[in-house]
C-alpha atoms as a PDB file:
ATOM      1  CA  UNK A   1      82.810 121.969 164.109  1.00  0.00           C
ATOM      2  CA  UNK A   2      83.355 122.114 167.912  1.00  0.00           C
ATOM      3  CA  UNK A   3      87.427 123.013 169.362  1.00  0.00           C
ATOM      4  CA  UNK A   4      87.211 119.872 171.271  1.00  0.00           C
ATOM      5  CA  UNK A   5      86.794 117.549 168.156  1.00  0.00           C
ATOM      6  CA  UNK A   6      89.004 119.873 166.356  1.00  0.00           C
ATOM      7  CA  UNK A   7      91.729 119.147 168.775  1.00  0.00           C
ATOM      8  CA  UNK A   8      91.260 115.535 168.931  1.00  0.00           C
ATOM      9  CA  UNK A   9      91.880 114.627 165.791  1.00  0.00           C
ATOM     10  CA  UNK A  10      94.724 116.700 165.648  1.00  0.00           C
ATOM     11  CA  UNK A  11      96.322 114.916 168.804  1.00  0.00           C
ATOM     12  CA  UNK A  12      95.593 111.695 166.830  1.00  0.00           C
ATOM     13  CA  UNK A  13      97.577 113.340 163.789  1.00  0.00           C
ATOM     14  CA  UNK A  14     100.414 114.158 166.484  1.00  0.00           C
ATOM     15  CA  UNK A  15     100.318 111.171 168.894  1.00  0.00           C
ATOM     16  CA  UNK A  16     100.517 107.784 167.134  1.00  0.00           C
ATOM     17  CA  UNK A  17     100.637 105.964 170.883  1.00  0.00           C
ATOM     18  CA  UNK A  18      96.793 107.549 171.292  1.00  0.00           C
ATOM     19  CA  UNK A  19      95.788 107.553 167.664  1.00  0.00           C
ATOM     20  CA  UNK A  20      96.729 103.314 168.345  1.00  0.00           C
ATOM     21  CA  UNK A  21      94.968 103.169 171.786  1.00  0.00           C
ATOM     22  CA  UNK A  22      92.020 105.146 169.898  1.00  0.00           C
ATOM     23  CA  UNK A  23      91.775 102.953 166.765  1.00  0.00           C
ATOM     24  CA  UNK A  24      92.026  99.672 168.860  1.00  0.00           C
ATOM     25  CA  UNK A  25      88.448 100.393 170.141  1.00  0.00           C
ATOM     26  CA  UNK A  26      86.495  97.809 168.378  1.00  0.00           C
ATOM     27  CA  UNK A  27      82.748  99.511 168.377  1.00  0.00           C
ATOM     28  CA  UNK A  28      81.623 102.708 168.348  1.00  0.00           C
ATOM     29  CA  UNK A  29      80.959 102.662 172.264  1.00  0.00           C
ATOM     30  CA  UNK A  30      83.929 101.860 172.997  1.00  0.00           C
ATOM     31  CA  UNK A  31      85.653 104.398 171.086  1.00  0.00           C
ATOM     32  CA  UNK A  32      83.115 107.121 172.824  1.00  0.00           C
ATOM     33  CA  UNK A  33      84.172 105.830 175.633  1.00  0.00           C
ATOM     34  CA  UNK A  34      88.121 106.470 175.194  1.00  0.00           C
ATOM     35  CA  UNK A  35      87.273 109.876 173.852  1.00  0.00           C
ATOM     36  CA  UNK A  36      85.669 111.017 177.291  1.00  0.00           C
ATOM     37  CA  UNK A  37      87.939 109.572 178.921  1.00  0.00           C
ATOM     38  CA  UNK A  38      90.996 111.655 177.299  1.00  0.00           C
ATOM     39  CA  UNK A  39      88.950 114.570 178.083  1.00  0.00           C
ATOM     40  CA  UNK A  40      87.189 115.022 174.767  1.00  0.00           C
ATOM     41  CA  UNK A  41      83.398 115.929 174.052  1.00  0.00           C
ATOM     42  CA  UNK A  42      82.181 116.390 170.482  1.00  0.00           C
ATOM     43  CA  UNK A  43      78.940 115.361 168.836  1.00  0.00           C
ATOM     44  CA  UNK A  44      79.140 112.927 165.780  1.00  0.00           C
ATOM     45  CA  UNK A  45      78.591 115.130 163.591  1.00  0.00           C
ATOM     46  CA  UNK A  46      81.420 118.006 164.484  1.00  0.00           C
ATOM     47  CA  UNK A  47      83.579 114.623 164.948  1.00  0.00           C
ATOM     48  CA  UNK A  48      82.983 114.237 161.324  1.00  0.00           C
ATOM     49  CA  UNK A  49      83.393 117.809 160.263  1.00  0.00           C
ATOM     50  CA  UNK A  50      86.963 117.398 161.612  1.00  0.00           C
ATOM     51  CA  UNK A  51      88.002 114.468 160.143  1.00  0.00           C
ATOM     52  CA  UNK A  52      86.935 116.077 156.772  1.00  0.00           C
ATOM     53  CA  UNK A  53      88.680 119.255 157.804  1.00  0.00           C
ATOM     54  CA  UNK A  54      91.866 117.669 158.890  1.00  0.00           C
ATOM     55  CA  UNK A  55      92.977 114.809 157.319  1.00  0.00           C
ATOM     56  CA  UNK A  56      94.524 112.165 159.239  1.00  0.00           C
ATOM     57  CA  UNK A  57      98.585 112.574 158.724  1.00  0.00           C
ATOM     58  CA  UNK A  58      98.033 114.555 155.472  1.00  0.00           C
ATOM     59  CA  UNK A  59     101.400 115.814 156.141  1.00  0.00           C
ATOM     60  CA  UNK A  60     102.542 112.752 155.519  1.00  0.00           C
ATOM     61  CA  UNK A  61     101.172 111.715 152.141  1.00  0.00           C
ATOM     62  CA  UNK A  62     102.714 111.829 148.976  1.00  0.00           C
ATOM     63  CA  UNK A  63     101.120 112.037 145.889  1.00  0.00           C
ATOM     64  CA  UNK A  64     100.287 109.209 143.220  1.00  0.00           C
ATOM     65  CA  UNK A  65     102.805 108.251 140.865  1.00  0.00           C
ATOM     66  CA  UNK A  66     101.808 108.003 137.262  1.00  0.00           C
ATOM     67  CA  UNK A  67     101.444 104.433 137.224  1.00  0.00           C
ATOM     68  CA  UNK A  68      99.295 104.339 140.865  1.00  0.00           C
ATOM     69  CA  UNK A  69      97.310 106.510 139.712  1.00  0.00           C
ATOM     70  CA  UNK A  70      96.129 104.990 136.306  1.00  0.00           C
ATOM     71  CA  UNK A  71      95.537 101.733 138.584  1.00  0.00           C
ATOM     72  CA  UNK A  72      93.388 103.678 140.445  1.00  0.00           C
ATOM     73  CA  UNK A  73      91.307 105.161 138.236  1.00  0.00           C
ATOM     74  CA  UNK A  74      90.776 101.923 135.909  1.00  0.00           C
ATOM     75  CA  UNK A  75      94.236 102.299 134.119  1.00  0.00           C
ATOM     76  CA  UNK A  76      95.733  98.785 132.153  1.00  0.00           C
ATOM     77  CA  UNK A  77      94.437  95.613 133.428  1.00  0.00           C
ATOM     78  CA  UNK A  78      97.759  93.789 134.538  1.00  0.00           C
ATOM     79  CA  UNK A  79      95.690  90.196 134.224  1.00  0.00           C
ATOM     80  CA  UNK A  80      95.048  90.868 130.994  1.00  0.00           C
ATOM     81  CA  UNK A  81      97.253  89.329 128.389  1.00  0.00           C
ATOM     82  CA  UNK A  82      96.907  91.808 125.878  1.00  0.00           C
ATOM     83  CA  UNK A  83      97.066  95.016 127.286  1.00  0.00           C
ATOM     84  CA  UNK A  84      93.366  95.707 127.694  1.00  0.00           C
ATOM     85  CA  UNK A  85      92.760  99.763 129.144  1.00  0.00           C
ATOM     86  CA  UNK A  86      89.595 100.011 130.612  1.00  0.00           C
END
């Protein structure tokens, strides 16, 4: 993975006014186009080595509760009348 894409999407983790102006870039062109511009070059693939590296905010997420997580992973069926687990 390359320092520049490294450092971009850690400035999208720390900059939610860029991380916005970056995710409002409706195609893939367009969204090269805004990272050259704010002085980034990566390839696509060390842009997705960093994402996988560095999750986006994952200082900021909290863990599953009990409940979220049985939903998640099939868990009770809240439609169903009697209780079905799947």
């Amino acid at each position: 993975m390359s320092k520049g894409a490294k450092e971009f999407v850690e400035k999208l983790n720390a900059d939610k006014e860029f991380a916005a102006q970056f995710w409002a870039q409706k195609t893939d062109k367009e969204k090269e186009a805004f990272v050259n511009a704010a002085g980034f070059s990566f390839s696509e693939e060390d842009a997705k080595a960093a994402f996988a590296a560095t999750p986006l905010n994952a200082d900021k997420m909290q863990p599953l509760s009990h409940d979220q997580l049985e939903t998640v992973a099939g868990g009770t069926c809240d439609q169903c009348s009697n209780g079905w687990r799947w």
